[in-house]
C-alpha atoms as a PDB file:
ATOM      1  CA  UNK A   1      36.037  37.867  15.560  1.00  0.00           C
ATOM      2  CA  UNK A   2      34.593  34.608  13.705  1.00  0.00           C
ATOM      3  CA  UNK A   3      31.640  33.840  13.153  1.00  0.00           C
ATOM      4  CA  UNK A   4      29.382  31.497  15.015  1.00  0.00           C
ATOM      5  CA  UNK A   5      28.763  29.127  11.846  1.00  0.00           C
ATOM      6  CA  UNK A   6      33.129  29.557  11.192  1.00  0.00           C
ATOM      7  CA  UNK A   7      33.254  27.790  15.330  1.00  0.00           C
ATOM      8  CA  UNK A   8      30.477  25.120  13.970  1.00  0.00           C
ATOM      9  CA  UNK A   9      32.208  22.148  12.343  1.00  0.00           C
ATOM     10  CA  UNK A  10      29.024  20.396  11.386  1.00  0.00           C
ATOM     11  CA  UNK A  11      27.350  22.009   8.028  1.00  0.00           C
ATOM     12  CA  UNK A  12      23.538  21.756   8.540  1.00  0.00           C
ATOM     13  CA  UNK A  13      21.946  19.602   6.249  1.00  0.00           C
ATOM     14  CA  UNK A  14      19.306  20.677   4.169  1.00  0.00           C
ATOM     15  CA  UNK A  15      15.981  20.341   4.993  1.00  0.00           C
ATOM     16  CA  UNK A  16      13.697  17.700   2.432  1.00  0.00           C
ATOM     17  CA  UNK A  17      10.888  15.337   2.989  1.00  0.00           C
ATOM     18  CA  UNK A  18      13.416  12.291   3.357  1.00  0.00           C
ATOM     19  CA  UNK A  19      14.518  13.875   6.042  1.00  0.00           C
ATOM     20  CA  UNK A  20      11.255  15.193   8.301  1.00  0.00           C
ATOM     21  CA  UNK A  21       9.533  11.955   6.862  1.00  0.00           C
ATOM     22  CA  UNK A  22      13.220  10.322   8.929  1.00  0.00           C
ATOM     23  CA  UNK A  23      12.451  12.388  12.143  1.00  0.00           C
ATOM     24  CA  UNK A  24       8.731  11.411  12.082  1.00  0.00           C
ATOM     25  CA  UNK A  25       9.585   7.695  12.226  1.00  0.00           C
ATOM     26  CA  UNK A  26      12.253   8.583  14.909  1.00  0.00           C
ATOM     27  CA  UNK A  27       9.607   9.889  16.543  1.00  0.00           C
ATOM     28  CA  UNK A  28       6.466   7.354  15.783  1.00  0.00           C
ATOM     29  CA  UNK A  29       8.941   4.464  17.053  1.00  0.00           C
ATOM     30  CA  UNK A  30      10.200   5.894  20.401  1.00  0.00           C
ATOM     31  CA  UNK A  31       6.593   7.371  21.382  1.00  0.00           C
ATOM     32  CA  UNK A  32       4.070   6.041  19.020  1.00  0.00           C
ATOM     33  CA  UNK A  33       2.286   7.959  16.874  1.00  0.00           C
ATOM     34  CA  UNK A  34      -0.039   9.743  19.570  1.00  0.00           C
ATOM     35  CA  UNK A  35       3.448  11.739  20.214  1.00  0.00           C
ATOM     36  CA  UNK A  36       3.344  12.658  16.777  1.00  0.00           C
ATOM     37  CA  UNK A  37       2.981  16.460  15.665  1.00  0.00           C
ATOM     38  CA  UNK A  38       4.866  19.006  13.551  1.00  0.00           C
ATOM     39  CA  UNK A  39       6.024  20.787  16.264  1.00  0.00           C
ATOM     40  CA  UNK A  40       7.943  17.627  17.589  1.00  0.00           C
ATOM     41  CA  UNK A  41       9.447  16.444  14.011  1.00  0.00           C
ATOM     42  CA  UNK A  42      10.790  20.399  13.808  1.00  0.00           C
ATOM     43  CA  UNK A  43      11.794  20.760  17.164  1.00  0.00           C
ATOM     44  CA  UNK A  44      13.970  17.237  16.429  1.00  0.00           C
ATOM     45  CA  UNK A  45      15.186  18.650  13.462  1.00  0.00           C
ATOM     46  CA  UNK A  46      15.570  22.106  14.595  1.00  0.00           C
ATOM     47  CA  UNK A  47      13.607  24.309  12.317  1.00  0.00           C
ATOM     48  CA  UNK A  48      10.807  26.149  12.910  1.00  0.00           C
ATOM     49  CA  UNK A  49       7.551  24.027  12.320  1.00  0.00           C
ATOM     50  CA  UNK A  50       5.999  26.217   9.585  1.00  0.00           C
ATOM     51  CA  UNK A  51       9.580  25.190   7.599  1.00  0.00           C
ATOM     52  CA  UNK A  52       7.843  21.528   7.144  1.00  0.00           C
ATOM     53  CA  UNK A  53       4.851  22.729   5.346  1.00  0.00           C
ATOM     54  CA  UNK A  54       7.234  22.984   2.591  1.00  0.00           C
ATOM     55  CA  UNK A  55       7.816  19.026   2.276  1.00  0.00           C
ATOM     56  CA  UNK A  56       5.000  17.679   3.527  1.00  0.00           C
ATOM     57  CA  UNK A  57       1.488  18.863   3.643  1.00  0.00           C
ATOM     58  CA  UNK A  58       0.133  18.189   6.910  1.00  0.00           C
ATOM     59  CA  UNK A  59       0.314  15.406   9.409  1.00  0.00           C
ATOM     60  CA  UNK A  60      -1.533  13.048   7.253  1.00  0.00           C
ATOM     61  CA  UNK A  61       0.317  13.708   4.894  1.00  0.00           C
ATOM     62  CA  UNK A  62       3.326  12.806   6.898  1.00  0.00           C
ATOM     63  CA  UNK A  63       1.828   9.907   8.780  1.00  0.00           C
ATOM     64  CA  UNK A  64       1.395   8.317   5.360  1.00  0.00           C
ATOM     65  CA  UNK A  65       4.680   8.805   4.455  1.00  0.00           C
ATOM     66  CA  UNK A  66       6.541   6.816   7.718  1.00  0.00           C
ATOM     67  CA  UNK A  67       3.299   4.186   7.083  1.00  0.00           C
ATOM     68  CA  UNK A  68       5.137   3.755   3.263  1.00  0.00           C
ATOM     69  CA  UNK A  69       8.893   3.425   4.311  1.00  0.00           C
ATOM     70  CA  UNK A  70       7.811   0.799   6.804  1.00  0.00           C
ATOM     71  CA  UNK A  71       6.079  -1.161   3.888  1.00  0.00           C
ATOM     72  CA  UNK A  72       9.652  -0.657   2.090  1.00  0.00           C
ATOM     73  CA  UNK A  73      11.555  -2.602   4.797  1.00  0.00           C
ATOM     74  CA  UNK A  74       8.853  -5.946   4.143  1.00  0.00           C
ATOM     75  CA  UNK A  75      10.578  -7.888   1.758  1.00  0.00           C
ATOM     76  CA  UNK A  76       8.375  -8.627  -1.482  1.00  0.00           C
ATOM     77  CA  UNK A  77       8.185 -11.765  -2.901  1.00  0.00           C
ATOM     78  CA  UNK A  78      10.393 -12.866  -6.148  1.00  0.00           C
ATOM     79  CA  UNK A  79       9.166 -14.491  -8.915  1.00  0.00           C
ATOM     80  CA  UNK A  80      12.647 -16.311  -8.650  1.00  0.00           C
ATOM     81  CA  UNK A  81      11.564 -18.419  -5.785  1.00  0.00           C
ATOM     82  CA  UNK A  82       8.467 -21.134  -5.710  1.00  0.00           C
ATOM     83  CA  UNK A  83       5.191 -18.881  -4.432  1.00  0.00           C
ATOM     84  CA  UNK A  84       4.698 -20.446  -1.156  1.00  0.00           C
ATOM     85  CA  UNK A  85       8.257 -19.957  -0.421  1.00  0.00           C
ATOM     86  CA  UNK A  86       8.359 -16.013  -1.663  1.00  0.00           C
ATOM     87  CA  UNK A  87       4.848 -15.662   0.423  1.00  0.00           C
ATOM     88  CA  UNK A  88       6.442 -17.167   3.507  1.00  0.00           C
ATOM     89  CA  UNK A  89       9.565 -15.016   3.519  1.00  0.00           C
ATOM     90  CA  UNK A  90       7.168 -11.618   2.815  1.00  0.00           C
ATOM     91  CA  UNK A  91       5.137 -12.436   5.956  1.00  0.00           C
ATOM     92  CA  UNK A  92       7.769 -13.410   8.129  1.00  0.00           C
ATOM     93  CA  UNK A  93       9.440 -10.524   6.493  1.00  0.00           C
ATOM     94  CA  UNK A  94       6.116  -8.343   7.988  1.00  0.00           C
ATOM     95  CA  UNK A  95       5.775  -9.874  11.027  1.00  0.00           C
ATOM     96  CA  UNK A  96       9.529  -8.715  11.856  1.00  0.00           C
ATOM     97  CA  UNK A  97       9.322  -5.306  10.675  1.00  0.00           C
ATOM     98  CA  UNK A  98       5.983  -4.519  12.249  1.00  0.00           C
ATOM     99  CA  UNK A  99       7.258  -5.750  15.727  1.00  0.00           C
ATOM    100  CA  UNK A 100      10.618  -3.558  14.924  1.00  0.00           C
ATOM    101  CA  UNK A 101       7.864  -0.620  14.311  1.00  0.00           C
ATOM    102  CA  UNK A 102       4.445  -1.242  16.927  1.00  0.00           C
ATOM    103  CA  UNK A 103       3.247   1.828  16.033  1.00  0.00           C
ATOM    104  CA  UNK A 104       2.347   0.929  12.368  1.00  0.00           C
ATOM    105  CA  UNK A 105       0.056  -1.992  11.915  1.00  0.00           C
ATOM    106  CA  UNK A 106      -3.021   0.317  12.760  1.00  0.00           C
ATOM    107  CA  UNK A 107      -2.155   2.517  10.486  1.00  0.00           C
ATOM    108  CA  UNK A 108      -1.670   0.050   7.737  1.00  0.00           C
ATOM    109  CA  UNK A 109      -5.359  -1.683   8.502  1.00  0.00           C
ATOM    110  CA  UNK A 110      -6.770   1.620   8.690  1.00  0.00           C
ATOM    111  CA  UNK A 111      -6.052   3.558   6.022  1.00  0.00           C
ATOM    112  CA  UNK A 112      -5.810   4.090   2.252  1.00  0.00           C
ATOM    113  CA  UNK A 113      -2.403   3.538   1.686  1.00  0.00           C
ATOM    114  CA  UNK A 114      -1.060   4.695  -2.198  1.00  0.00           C
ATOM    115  CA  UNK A 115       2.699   4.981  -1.421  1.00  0.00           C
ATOM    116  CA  UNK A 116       4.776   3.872  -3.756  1.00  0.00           C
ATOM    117  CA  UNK A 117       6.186   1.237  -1.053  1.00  0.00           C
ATOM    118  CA  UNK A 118       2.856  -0.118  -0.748  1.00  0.00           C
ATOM    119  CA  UNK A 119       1.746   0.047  -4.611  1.00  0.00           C
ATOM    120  CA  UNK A 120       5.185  -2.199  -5.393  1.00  0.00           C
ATOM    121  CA  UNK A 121       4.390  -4.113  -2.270  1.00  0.00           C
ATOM    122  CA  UNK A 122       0.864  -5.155  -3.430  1.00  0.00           C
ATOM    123  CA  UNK A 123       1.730  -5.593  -6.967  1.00  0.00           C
ATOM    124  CA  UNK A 124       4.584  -8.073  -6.471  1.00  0.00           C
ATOM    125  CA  UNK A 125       2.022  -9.986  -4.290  1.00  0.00           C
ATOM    126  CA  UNK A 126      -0.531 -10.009  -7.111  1.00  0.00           C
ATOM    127  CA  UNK A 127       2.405 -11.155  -9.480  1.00  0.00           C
ATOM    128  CA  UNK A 128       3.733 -14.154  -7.543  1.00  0.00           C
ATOM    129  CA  UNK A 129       0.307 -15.572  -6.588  1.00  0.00           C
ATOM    130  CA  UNK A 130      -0.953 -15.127 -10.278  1.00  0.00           C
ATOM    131  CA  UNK A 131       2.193 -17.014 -12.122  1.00  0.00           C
ATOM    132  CA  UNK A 132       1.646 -19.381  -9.952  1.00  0.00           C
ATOM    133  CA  UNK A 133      -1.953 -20.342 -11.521  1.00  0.00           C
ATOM    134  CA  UNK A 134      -3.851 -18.023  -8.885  1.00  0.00           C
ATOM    135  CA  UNK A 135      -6.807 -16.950 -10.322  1.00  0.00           C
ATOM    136  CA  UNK A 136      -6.850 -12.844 -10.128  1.00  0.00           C
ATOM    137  CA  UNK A 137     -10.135 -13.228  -7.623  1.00  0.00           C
ATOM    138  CA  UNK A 138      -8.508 -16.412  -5.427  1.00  0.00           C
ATOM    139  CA  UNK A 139      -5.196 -14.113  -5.353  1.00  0.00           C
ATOM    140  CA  UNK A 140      -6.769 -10.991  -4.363  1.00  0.00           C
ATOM    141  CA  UNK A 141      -8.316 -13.531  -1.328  1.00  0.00           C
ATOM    142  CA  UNK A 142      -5.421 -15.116  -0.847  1.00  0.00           C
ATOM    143  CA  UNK A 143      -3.267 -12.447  -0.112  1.00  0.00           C
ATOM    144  CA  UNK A 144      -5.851 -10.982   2.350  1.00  0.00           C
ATOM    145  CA  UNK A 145      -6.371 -14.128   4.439  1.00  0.00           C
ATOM    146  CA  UNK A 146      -2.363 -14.154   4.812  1.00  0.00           C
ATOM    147  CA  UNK A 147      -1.905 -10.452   5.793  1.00  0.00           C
ATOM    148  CA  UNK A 148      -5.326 -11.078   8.359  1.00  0.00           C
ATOM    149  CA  UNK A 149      -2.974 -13.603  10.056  1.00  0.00           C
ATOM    150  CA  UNK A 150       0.496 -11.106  10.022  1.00  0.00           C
ATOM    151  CA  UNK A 151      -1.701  -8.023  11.289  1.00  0.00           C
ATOM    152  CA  UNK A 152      -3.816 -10.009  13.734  1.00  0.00           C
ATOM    153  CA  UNK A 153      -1.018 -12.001  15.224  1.00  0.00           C
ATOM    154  CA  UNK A 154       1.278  -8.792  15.135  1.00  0.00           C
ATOM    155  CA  UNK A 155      -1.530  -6.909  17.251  1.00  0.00           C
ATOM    156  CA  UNK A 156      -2.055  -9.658  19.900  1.00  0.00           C
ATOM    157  CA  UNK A 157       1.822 -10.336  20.394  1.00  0.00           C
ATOM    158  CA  UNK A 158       2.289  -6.197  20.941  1.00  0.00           C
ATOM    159  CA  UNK A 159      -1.082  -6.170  23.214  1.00  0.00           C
ATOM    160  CA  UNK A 160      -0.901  -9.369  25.152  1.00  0.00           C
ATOM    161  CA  UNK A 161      -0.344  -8.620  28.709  1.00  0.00           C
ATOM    162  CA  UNK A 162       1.922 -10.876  29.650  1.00  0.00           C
ATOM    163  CA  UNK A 163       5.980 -11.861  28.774  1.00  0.00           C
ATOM    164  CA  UNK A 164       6.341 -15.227  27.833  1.00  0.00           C
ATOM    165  CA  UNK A 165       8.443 -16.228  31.198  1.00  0.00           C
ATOM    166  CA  UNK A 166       5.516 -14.509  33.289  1.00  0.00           C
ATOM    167  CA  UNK A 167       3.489 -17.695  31.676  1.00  0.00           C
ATOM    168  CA  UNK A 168       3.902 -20.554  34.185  1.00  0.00           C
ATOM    169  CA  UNK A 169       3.733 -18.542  37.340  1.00  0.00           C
ATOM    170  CA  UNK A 170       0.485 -16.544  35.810  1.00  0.00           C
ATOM    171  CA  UNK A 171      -1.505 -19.968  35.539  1.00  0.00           C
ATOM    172  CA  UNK A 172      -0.021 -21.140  39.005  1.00  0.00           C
ATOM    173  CA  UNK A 173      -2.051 -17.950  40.466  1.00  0.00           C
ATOM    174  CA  UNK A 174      -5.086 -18.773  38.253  1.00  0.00           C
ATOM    175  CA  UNK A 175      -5.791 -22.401  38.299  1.00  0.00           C
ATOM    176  CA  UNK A 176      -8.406 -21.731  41.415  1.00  0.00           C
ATOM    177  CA  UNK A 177     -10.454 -20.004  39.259  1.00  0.00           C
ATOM    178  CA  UNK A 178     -10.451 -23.816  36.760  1.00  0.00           C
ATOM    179  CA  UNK A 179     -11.522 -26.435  39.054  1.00  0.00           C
ATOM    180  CA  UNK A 180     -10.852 -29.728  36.771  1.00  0.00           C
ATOM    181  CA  UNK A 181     -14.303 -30.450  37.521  1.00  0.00           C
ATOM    182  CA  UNK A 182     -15.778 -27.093  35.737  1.00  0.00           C
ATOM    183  CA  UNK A 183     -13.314 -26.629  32.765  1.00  0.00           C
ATOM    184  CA  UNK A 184     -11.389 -30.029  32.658  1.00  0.00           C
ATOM    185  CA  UNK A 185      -9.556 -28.697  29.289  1.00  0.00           C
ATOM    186  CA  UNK A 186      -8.496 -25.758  30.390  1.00  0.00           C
ATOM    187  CA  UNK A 187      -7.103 -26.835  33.463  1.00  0.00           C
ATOM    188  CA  UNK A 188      -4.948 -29.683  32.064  1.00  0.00           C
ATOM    189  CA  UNK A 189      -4.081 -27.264  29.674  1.00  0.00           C
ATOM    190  CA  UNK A 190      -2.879 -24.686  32.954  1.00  0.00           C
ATOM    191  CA  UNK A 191      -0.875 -27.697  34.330  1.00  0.00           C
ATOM    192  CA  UNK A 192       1.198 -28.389  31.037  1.00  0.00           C
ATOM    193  CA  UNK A 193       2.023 -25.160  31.384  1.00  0.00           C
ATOM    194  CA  UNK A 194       2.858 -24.850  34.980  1.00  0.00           C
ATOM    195  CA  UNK A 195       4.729 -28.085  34.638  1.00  0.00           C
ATOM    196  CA  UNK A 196       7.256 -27.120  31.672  1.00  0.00           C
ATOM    197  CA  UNK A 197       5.729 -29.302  29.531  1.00  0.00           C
ATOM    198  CA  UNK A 198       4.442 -26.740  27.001  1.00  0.00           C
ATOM    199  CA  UNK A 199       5.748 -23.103  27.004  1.00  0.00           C
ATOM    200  CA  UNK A 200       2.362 -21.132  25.433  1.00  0.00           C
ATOM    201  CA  UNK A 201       4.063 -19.273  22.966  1.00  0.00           C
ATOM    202  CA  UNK A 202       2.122 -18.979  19.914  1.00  0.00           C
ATOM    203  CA  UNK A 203       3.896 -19.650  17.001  1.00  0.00           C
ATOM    204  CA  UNK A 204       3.566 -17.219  13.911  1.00  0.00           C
ATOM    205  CA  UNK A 205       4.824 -19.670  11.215  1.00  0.00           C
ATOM    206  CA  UNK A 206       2.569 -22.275  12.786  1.00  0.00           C
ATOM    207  CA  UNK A 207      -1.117 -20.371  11.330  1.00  0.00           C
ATOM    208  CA  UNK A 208       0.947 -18.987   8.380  1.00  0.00           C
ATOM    209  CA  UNK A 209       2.162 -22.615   7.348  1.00  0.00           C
ATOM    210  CA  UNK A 210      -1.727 -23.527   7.767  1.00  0.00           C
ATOM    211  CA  UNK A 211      -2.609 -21.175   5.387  1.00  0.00           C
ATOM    212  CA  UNK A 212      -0.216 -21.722   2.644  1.00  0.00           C
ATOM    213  CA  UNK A 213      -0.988 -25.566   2.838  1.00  0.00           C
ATOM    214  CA  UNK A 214      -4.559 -24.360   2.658  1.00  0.00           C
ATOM    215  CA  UNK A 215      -3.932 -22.041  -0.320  1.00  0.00           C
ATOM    216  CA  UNK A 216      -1.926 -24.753  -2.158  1.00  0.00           C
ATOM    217  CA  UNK A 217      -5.029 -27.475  -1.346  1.00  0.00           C
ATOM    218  CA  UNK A 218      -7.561 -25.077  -2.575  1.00  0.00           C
ATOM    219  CA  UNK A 219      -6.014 -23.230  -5.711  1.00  0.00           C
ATOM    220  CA  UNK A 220      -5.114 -27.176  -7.078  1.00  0.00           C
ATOM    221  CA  UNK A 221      -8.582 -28.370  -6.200  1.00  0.00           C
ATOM    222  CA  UNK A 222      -9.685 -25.365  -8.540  1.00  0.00           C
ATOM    223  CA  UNK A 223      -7.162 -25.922 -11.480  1.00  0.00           C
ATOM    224  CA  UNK A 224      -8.689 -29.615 -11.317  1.00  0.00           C
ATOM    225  CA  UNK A 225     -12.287 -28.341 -11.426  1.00  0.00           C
ATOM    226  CA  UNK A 226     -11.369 -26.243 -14.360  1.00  0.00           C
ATOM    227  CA  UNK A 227     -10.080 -29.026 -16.406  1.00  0.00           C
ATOM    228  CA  UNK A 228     -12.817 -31.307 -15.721  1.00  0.00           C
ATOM    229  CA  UNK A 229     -14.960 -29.189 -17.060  1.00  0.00           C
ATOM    230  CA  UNK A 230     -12.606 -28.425 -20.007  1.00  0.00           C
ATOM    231  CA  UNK A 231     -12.864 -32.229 -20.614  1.00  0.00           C
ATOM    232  CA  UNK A 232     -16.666 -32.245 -20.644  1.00  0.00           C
ATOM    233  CA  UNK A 233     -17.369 -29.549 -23.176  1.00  0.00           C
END
């Protein structure tokens, strides 16, 4: 009589942190990472959970883990490109990846994150804004003031209560409540809206385009002040 493993054609694969590290994102993505726990990830991979202390060390341990191979999907900028071009396409880049993965801005804003993902994430970031005359201290803000706009824009669009086509019809219901005598803004505002004549959608390259213009005004405003004062010693 054969064997029960002879009648299964499909070899079972190995058990290693790439792979419960897999199931947990499976499993962060489809249920967020409240529905995260070892039992879950082993129950998905069908082991026994006690089997996953042996590639990961708890769920912290794996939490930080799916938090760094979302950071690997984010493109990172290349020195090949001009910096506000190679900063554009690594926050669109972050944008799209953190709206493929809703679970995972928190965790990114929240914790220490020392994955080596995140370490060659930050890094390349550093190194485009400093060869391109970034200062390391204007950098280091730079940088931050861009991901502020991915994370908070990310958060809003994944919280906002409303679909974009739910728009018009939302501010028909409302515009009682802004008499054009009380909020005369708001209400013409409503009626561009209602009309067709402006959609609502927020646009995400709209603030990041502010910023890099912003960046670009203030880091050659700098470079000026520095050799002005070169000139006057």
């Amino acid at each position: 009589m054969p064997k029960k493993s002879d009648l299964d054609p499909t070899p079972h694969l190995p058990l290693s942190r790439e792979r419960v590290l897999r199931a947990a994102l499976c499993l962060a993505d489809e249920g967020g990472i409240e529905s995260l726990s070892m039992r879950k990830v082993a129950q998905a991979l069908g082991v026994k959970a006690m089997s996953l202390y042996n590639h990961v060390a708890n769920k912290d341990d794996m939490l930080d883990g799916i938090v760094d191979i979302v950071v690997s999907e984010i493109e990172v900028p290349s020195l090949d490109l001009d910096w506000k071009t190679a900063m554009r396409r690594r926050a669109i880049s972050a944008h799209e990846v953190l709206l493929r993965h809703p679970w995972a801005t928190m965790p990114l804003v929240s914790r220490i994150n020392v994955g080596s993902a995140m370490l060659r994430y930050v890094d390349a970031t550093l190194g485009c804004l400093r060869e391109a005359g970034f200062s390391y201290e204007l950098a280091d803000h730079a940088w931050n003031a861009i991901d502020s706009h991915i994370y908070g824009f990310t958060l809003q669009e994944l919280n906002f209560p409303l679909k974009a086509e739910e728009y018009a019809e939302t501010a028909k219901s409302f515009i009682s409540y802004i008499p054009a005598d009380q909020y005369p803004y708001m209400n013409r505002l409503s009626h561009y809206v209602i009309e067709g004549r402006y959609d609502g959608l927020h646009d995400f390259e709209f603030g990041l385009e502010l910023i890099l213009n912003g960046l670009d005004q203030f880091r050659d405003n700098v470079q000026d002040n520095v050799r002005d004062k070169g000139k006057n010693l």
